[in-house]
Protein backbone atom coordinates (compact mmCIF):
# COMPACT_ATOMS: atom_id res chain seq x y z
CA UNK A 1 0.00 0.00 0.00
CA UNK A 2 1.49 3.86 -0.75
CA UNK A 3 2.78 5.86 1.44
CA UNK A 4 0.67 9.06 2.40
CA UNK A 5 2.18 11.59 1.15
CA UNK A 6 3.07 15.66 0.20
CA UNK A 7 3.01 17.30 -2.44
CA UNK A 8 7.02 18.77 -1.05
CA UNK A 9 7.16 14.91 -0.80
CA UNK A 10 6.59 14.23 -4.56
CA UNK A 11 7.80 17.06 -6.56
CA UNK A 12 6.89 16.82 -10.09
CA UNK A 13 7.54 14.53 -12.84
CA UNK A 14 11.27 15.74 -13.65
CA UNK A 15 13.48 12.01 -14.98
CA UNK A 16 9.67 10.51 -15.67
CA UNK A 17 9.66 10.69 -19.28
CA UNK A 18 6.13 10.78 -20.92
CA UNK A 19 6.57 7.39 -22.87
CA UNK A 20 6.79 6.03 -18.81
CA UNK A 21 3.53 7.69 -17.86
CA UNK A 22 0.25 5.56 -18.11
CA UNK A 23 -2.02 6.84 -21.55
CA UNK A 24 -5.27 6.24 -19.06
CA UNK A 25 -5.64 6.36 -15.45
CA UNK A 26 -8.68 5.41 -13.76
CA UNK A 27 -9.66 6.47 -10.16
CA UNK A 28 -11.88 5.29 -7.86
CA UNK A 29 -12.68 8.02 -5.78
CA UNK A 30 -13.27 6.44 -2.45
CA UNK A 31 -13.61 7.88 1.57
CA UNK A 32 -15.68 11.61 0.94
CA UNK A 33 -18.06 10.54 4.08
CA UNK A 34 -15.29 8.85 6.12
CA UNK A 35 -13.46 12.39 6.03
CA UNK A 36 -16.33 13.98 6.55
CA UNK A 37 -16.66 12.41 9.85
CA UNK A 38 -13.47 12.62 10.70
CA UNK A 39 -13.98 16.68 10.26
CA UNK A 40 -17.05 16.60 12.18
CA UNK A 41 -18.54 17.79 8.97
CA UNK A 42 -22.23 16.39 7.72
CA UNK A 43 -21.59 13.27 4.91
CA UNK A 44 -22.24 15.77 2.27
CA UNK A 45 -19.89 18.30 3.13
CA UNK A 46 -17.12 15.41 1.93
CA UNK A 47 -18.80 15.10 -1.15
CA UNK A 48 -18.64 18.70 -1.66
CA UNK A 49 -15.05 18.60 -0.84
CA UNK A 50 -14.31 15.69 -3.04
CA UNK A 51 -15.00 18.16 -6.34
CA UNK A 52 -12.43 19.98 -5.35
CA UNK A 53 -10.05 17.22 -6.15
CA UNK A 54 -11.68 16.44 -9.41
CA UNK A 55 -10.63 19.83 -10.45
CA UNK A 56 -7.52 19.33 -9.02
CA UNK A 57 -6.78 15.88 -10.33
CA UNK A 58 -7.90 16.45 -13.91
CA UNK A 59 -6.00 20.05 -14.48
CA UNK A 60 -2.90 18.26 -13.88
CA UNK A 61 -3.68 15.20 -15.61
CA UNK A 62 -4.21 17.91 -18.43
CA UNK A 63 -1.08 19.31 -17.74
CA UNK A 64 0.69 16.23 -18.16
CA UNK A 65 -0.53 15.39 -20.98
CA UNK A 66 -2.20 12.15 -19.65
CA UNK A 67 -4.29 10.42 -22.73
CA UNK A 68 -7.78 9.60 -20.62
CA UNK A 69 -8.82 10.05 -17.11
CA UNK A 70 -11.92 8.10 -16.19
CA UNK A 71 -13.48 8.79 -12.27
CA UNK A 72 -15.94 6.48 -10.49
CA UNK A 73 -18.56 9.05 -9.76
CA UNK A 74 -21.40 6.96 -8.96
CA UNK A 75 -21.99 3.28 -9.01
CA UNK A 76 -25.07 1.53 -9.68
CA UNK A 77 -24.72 0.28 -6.38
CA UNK A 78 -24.75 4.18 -4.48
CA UNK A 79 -28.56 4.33 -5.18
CA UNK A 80 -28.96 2.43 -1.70
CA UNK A 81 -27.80 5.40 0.53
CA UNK A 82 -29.89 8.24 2.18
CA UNK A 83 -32.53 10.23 -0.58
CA UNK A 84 -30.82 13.46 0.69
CA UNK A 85 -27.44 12.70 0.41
CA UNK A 86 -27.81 11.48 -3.79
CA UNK A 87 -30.09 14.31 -4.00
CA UNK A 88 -27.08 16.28 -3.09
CA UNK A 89 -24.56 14.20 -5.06
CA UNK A 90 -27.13 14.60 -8.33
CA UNK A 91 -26.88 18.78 -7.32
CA UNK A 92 -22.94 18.89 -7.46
CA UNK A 93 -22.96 16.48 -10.39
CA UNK A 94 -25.28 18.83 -12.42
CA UNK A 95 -23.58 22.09 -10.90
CA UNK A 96 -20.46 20.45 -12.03
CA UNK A 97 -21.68 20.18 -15.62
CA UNK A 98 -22.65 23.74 -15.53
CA UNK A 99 -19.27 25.36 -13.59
CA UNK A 100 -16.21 23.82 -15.22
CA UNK A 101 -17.64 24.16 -18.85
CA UNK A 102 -15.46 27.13 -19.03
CA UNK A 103 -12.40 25.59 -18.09
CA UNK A 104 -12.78 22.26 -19.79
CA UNK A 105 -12.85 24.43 -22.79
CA UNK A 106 -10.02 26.48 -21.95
CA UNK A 107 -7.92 22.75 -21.20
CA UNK A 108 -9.64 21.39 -24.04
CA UNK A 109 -10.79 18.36 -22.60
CA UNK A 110 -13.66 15.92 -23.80
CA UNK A 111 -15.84 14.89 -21.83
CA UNK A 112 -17.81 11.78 -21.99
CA UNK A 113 -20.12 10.02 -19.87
CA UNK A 114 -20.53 5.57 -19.52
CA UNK A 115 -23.18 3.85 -17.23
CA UNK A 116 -26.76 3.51 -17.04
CA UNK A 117 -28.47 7.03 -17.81
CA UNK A 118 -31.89 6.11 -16.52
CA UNK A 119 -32.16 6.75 -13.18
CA UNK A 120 -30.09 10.05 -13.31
CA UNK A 121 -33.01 12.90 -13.08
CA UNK A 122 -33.56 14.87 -16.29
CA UNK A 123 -32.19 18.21 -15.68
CA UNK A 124 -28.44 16.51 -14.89
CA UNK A 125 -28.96 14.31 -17.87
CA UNK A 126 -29.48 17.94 -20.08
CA UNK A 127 -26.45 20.03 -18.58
CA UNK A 128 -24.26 16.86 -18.95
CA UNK A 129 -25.11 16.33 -21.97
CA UNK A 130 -24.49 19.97 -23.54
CA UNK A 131 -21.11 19.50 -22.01
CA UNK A 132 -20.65 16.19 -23.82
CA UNK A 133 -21.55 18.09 -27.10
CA UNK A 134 -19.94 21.32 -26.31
CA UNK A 135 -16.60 19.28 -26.00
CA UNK A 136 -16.60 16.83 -28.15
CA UNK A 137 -14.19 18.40 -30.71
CA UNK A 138 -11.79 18.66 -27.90
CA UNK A 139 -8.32 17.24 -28.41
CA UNK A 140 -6.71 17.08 -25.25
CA UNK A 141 -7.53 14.74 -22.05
CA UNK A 142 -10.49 12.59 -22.50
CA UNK A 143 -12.56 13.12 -19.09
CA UNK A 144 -14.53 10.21 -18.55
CA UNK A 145 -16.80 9.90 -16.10
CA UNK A 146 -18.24 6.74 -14.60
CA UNK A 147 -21.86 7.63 -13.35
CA UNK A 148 -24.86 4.97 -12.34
CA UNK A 149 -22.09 2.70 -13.45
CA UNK A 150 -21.38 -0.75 -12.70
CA UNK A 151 -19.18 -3.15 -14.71
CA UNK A 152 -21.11 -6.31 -14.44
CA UNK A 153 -24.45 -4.41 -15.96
CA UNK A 154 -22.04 -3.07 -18.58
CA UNK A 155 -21.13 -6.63 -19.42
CA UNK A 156 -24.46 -8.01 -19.21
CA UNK A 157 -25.14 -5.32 -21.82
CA UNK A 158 -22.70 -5.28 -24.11
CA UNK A 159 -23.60 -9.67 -24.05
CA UNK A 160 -27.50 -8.57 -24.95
CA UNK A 161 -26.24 -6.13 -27.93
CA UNK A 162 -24.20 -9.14 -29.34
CA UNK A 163 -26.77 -11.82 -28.96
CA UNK A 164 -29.35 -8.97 -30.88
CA UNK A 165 -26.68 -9.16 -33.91
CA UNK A 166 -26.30 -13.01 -33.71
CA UNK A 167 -30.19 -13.33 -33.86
CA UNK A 168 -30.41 -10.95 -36.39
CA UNK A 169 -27.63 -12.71 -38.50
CA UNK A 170 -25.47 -10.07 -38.46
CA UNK A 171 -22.74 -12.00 -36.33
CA UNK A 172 -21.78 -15.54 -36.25
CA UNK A 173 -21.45 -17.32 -32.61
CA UNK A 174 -18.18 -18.00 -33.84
CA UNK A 175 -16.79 -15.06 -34.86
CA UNK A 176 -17.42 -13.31 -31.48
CA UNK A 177 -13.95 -12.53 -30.12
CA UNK A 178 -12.35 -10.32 -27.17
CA UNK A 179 -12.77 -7.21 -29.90
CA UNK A 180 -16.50 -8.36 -30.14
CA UNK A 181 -17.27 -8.11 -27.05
CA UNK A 182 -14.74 -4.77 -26.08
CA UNK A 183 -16.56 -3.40 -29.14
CA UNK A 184 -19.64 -3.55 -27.39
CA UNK A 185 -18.97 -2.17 -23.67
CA UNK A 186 -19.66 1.39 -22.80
CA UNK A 187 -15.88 2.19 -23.53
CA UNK A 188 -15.79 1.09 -26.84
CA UNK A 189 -12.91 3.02 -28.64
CA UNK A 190 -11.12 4.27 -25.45
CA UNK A 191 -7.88 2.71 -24.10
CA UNK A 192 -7.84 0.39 -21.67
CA UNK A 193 -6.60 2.14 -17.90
CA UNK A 194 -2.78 1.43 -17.73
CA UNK A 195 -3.17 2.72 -13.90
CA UNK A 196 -6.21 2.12 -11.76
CA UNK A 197 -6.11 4.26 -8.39
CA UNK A 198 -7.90 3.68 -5.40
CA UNK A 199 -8.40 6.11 -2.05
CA UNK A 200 -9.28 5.52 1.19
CA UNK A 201 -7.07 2.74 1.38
CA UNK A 202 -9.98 -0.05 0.85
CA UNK A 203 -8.28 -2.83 -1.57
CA UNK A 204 -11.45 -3.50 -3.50
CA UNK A 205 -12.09 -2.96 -7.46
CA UNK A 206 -15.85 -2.78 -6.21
CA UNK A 207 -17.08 -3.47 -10.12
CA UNK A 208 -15.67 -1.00 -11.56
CA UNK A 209 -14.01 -1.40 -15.02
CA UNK A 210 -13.81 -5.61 -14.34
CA UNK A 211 -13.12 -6.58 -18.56
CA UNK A 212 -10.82 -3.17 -18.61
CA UNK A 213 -8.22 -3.12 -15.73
CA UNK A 214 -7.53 -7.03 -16.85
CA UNK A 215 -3.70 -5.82 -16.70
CA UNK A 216 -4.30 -2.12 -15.46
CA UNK A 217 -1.28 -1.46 -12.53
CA UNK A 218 -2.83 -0.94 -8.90
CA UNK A 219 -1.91 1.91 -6.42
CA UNK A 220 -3.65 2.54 -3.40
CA UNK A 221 -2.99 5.37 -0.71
CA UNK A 222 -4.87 5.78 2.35
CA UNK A 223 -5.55 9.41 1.79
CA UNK A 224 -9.28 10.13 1.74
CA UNK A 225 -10.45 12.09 -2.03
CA UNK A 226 -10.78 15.07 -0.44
CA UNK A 227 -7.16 14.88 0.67
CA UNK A 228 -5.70 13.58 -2.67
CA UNK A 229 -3.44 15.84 -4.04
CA UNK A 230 -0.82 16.49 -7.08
CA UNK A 231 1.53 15.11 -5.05
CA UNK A 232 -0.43 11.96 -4.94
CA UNK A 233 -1.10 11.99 -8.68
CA UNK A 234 2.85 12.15 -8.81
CA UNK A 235 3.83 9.20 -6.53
CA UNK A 236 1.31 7.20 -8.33
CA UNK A 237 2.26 7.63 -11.50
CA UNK A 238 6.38 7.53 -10.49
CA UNK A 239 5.52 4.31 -9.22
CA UNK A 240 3.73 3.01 -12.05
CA UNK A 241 6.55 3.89 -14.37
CA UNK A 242 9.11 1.50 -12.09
CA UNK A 243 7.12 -1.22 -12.69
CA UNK A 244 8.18 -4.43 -14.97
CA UNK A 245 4.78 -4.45 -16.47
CA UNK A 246 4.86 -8.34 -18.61
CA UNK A 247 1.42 -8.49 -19.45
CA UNK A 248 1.47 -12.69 -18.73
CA UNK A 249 5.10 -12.78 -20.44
CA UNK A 250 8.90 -13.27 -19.33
């Protein structure tokens, strides 16, 4: 497990050269209510907190020139908690949408959007998507955000989508390979994460991203997302770049 640490700790990426960095870095962003608590601070006051270090964390991925950046926002599993506090977390998500428009331009970043859209209320489903289409000509960072997302309903229906085009005749049983069935799954046409992140230090994947992180690297810190930093970011990705990564070879 990592370290905790500074951003004095860290320092930047000087002797990390970009061909060393991961192309896509996913993040689940664990530990908002936990340091909440910890504060003495109402659940939802950590949530607040924690877009704070989405800015944070996807400027500098920007300024690194990182490839993608996909966040766990919301799982398909969150719907279980308190009516007030996803009320709230539906708020900042739509309030996001609305705020950093300016400055997603100004990075040019794209932004896209993979899960299950239904249960996400209207107006957040409108302001998302205008930022979807006001960015899509981007060419920098691809934002990606995970929202009413889990992987094993992503698999079930990218494995519905095929068996449509193998009723239909379109596809053979036996032509369905690994690009089949990645050709099918909400990320279709992104890379796959080279470096998955986790906070809170809970050593989990918690269904996120289960057919995409098949050979992602794995970094955990115990810092909350509210308290993740550059310096974090750093650390992470310094220690991704030391690793022998053999993908099942010698």
């Amino acid at each position: 497990m990592a370290k905790p640490i500074t951003v004095a700790d860290a320092g930047d990426l000087l002797g990390v050269p970009p061909e060393a960095r991961p192309e896509h870095i996913a993040i689940i962003m664990d530990g908002n209510g936990r340091w909440a608590q910890r504060q003495g601070l109402p659940r939802i006051e950590g949530h607040r907190r924690g877009v704070a270090s989405v800015r944070r964390t996807t400027e500098e991925c920007a300024r690194l020139d990182i490839a993608q950046l996909t966040l766990y926002c919301l799982s398909s599993e969150n719907w279980k908690r308190p009516e007030r506090e996803l009320e709230f977390l539906m708020h900042l998500l739509e309030q996001y949408m609305i705020e950093e428009r300016t400055t997603i331009m100004e990075q040019n970043i794209r932004v896209s959007v993979i899960g299950r859209r239904d249960d996400i209320p209207d107006s957040v489903q409108r302001e998302m998507q205008k930022t979807i289409s006001l960015s899509a000509a981007n060419s920098g960072l691809r934002l990606c955000l995970a929202i009413n997302y889990g992987s094993r309903a992503e698999i079930v229906d990218a494995v519905r989508r095929i068996a449509e085009r193998v009723e239909q005749g379109q596809l053979k049983p036996g032509d369905v390979d690994e690009s089949v069935v990645a050709g099918q799954l909400y990320t279709a046409g992104m890379p796959d994460p080279d470096l998955l992140i986790r906070t809170a230090g809970e050593m989990r994947i918690s269904n996120f991203l289960l057919w995409q992180i098949s050979y992602a690297e794995l970094w955990v810190t115990e810092h909350c997302w509210p308290e993740f930093q550059e310096g974090d970011l750093h650390q992470a990705i310094r220690d991704f770049a030391a690793r022998d990564r053999r993908f099942g070879g010698l």
